[in-house]
C-alpha atoms as a PDB file:
ATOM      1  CA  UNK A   1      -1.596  16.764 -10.479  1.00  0.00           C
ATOM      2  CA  UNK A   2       0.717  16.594  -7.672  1.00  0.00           C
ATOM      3  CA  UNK A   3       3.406  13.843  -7.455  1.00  0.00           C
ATOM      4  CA  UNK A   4       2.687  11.475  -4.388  1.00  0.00           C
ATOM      5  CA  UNK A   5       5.174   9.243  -1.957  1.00  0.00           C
ATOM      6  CA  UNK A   6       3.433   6.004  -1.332  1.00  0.00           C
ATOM      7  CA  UNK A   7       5.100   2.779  -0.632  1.00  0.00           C
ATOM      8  CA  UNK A   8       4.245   0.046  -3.791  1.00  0.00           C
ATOM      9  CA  UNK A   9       2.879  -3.038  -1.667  1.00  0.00           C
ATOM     10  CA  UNK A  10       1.824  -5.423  -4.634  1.00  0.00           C
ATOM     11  CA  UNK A  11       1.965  -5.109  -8.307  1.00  0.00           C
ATOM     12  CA  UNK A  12       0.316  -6.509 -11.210  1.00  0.00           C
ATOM     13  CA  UNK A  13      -1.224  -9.947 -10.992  1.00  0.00           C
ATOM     14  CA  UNK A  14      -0.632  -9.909  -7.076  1.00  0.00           C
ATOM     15  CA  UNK A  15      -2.964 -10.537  -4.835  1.00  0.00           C
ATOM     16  CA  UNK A  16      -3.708  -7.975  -1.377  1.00  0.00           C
ATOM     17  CA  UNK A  17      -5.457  -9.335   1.052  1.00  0.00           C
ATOM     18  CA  UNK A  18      -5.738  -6.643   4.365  1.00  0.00           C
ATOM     19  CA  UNK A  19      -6.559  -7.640   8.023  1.00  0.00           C
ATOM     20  CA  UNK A  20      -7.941  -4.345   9.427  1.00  0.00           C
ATOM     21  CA  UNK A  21      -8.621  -5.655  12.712  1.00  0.00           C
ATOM     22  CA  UNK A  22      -5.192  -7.186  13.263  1.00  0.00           C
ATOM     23  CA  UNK A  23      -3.666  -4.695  11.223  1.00  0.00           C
ATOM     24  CA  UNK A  24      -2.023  -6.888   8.775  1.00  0.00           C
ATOM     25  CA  UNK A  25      -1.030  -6.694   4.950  1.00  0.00           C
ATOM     26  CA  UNK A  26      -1.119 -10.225   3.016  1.00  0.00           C
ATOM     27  CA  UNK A  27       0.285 -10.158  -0.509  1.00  0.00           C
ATOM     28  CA  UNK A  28      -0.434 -13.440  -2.301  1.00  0.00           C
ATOM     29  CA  UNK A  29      -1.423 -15.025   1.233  1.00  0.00           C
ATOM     30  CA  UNK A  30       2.381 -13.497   2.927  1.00  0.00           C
ATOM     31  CA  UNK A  31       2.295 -11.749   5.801  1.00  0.00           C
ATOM     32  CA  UNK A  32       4.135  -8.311   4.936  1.00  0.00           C
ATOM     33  CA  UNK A  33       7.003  -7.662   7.807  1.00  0.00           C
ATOM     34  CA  UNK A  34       6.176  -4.011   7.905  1.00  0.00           C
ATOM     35  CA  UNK A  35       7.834  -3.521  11.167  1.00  0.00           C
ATOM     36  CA  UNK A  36      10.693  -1.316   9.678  1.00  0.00           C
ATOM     37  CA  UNK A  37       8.557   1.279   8.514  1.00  0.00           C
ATOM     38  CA  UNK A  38       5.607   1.057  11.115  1.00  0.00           C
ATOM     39  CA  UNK A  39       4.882   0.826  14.432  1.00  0.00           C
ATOM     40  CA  UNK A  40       1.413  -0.454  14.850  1.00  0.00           C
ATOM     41  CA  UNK A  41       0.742  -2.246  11.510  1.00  0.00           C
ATOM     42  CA  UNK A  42      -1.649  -1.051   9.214  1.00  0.00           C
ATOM     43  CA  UNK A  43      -4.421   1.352  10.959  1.00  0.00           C
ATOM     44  CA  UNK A  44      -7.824   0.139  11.174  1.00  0.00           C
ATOM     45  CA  UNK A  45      -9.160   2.895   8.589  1.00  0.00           C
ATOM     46  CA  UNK A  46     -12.072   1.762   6.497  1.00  0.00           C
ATOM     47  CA  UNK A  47     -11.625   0.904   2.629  1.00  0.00           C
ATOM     48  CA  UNK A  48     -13.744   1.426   0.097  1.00  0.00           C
ATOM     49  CA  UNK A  49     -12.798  -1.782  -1.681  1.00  0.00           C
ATOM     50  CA  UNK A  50     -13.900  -5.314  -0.859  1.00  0.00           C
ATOM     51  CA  UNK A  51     -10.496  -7.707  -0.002  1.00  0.00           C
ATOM     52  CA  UNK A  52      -8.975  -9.885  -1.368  1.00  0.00           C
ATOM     53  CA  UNK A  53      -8.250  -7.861  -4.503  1.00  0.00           C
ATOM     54  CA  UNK A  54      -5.970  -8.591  -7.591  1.00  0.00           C
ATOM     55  CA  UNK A  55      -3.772  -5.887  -8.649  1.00  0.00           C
ATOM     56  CA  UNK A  56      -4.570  -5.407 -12.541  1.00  0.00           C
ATOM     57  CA  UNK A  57      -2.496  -4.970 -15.289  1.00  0.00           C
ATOM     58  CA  UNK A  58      -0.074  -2.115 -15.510  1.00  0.00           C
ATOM     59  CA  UNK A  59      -0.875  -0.972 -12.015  1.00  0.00           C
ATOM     60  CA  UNK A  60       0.343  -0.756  -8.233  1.00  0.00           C
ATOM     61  CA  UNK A  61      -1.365  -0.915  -4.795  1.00  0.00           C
ATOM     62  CA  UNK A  62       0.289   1.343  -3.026  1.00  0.00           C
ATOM     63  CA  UNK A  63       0.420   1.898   0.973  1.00  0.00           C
ATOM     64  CA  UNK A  64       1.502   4.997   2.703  1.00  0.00           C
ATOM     65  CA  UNK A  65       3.844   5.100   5.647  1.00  0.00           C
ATOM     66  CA  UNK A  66       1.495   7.491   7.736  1.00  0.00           C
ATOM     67  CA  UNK A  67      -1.567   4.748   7.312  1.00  0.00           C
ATOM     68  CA  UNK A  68      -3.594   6.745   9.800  1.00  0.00           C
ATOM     69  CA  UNK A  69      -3.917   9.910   7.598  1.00  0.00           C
ATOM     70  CA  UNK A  70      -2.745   8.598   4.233  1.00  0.00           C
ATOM     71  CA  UNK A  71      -4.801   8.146   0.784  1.00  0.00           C
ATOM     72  CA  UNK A  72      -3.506   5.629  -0.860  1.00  0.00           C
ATOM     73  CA  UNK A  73      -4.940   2.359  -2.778  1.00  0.00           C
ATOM     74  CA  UNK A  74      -7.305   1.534   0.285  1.00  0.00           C
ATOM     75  CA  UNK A  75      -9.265   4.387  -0.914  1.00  0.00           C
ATOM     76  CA  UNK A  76     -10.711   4.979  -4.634  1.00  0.00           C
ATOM     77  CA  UNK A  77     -10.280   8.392  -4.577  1.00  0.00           C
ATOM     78  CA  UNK A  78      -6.638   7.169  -5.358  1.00  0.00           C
ATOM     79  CA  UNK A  79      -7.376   3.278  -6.423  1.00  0.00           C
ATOM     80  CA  UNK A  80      -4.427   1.418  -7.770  1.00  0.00           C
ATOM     81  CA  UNK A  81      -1.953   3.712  -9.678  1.00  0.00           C
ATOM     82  CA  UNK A  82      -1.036   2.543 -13.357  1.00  0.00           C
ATOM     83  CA  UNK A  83       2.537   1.735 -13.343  1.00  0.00           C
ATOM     84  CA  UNK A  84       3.058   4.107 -16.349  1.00  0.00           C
ATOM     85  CA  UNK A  85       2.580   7.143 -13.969  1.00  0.00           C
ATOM     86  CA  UNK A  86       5.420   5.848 -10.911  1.00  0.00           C
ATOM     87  CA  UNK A  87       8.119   8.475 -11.364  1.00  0.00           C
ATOM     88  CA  UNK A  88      11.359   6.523  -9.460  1.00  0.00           C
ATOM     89  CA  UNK A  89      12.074   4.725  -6.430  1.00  0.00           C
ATOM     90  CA  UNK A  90      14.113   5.098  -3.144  1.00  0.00           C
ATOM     91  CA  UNK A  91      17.638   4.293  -3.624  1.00  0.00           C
ATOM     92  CA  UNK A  92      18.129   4.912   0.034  1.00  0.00           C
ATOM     93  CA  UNK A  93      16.685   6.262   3.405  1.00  0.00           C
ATOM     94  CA  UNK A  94      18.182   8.055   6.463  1.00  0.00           C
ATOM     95  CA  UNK A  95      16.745   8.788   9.498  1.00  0.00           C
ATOM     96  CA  UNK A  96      14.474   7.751  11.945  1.00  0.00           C
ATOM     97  CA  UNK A  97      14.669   5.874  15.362  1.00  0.00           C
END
Protein backbone atom coordinates (compact mmCIF):
# COMPACT_ATOMS: atom_id res chain seq x y z
CA UNK A 1 0.00 0.00 0.00
CA UNK A 2 1.04 3.35 -0.97
CA UNK A 3 1.18 6.23 1.59
CA UNK A 4 -1.48 8.99 0.68
CA UNK A 5 -1.58 13.07 1.31
CA UNK A 6 -5.09 13.92 2.25
CA UNK A 7 -6.11 16.76 4.39
CA UNK A 8 -7.90 15.25 7.96
CA UNK A 9 -11.32 17.29 7.91
CA UNK A 10 -13.07 15.66 11.05
CA UNK A 11 -12.05 13.04 13.44
CA UNK A 12 -13.61 10.68 15.70
CA UNK A 13 -17.02 11.45 17.12
CA UNK A 14 -17.32 14.50 14.61
CA UNK A 15 -19.88 15.01 12.60
CA UNK A 16 -19.43 15.89 8.34
CA UNK A 17 -22.07 17.17 6.87
CA UNK A 18 -21.16 18.16 2.80
CA UNK A 19 -23.12 20.67 0.60
CA UNK A 20 -22.26 19.44 -2.93
CA UNK A 21 -24.25 21.91 -4.64
CA UNK A 22 -22.84 24.91 -2.79
CA UNK A 23 -19.70 23.28 -2.37
CA UNK A 24 -19.45 23.46 1.29
CA UNK A 25 -17.86 21.27 4.17
CA UNK A 26 -19.85 21.40 7.67
CA UNK A 27 -18.09 19.71 10.58
CA UNK A 28 -20.40 19.48 13.59
CA UNK A 29 -22.85 22.07 11.78
CA UNK A 30 -19.39 24.76 11.06
CA UNK A 31 -18.87 25.95 7.96
CA UNK A 32 -15.12 24.91 7.10
CA UNK A 33 -13.15 28.26 5.78
CA UNK A 34 -11.39 26.27 3.13
CA UNK A 35 -10.49 29.28 1.19
CA UNK A 36 -6.67 28.92 1.90
CA UNK A 37 -6.32 25.76 0.30
CA UNK A 38 -9.13 25.99 -2.45
CA UNK A 39 -10.46 27.99 -4.86
CA UNK A 40 -13.92 26.86 -5.63
CA UNK A 41 -14.93 24.93 -2.46
CA UNK A 42 -15.46 21.44 -2.51
CA UNK A 43 -16.27 20.04 -6.23
CA UNK A 44 -19.60 18.78 -6.89
CA UNK A 45 -18.28 15.01 -7.32
CA UNK A 46 -20.75 12.39 -6.25
CA UNK A 47 -20.23 10.32 -2.88
CA UNK A 48 -20.95 7.11 -2.24
CA UNK A 49 -22.00 7.81 1.33
CA UNK A 50 -25.27 9.28 2.56
CA UNK A 51 -24.50 12.86 4.71
CA UNK A 52 -24.54 13.72 7.57
CA UNK A 53 -22.08 11.07 8.74
CA UNK A 54 -20.28 10.53 12.17
CA UNK A 55 -16.70 9.87 12.03
CA UNK A 56 -16.22 6.49 14.12
CA UNK A 57 -13.88 5.56 16.51
CA UNK A 58 -10.20 5.55 15.78
CA UNK A 59 -10.72 7.04 12.37
CA UNK A 60 -10.42 10.28 10.07
CA UNK A 61 -12.45 11.77 7.17
CA UNK A 62 -10.11 12.97 5.16
CA UNK A 63 -10.42 15.59 2.10
CA UNK A 64 -7.95 16.07 -0.62
CA UNK A 65 -6.73 19.42 -1.84
CA UNK A 66 -7.31 18.50 -5.64
CA UNK A 67 -11.26 17.65 -4.78
CA UNK A 68 -11.93 17.36 -8.49
CA UNK A 69 -9.67 14.27 -9.06
CA UNK A 70 -9.02 13.16 -5.49
CA UNK A 71 -10.15 9.77 -3.59
CA UNK A 72 -10.52 10.46 -0.41
CA UNK A 73 -13.33 9.72 2.42
CA UNK A 74 -16.20 10.87 -0.05
CA UNK A 75 -15.54 7.68 -1.73
CA UNK A 76 -15.50 4.00 -0.07
CA UNK A 77 -12.97 2.80 -2.07
CA UNK A 78 -10.94 4.87 0.58
CA UNK A 79 -13.81 5.39 3.46
CA UNK A 80 -12.60 6.94 6.64
CA UNK A 81 -8.92 6.02 7.44
CA UNK A 82 -8.29 4.48 11.04
CA UNK A 83 -6.20 6.88 12.86
CA UNK A 84 -3.69 4.05 13.65
CA UNK A 85 -2.52 4.12 9.94
CA UNK A 86 -1.88 8.44 9.69
CA UNK A 87 1.90 8.52 9.37
CA UNK A 88 2.64 12.54 10.47
CA UNK A 89 1.40 15.84 9.76
CA UNK A 90 2.50 19.13 8.02
CA UNK A 91 4.66 21.16 10.16
CA UNK A 92 4.71 23.72 7.43
CA UNK A 93 3.88 24.66 3.73
CA UNK A 94 5.55 26.87 1.06
CA UNK A 95 4.39 27.85 -2.02
CA UNK A 96 1.57 28.72 -3.90
CA UNK A 97 -0.17 32.03 -5.02
Amino acid sequence: TQPIIKRIIATEGETVDIDFEQGIVYVDGEALDESAYLENGTTTQSSDYTYPLTVPKGHVFVLGDNRGYSTDSRSSDLGMVDARYVIGKVQFAFGGN
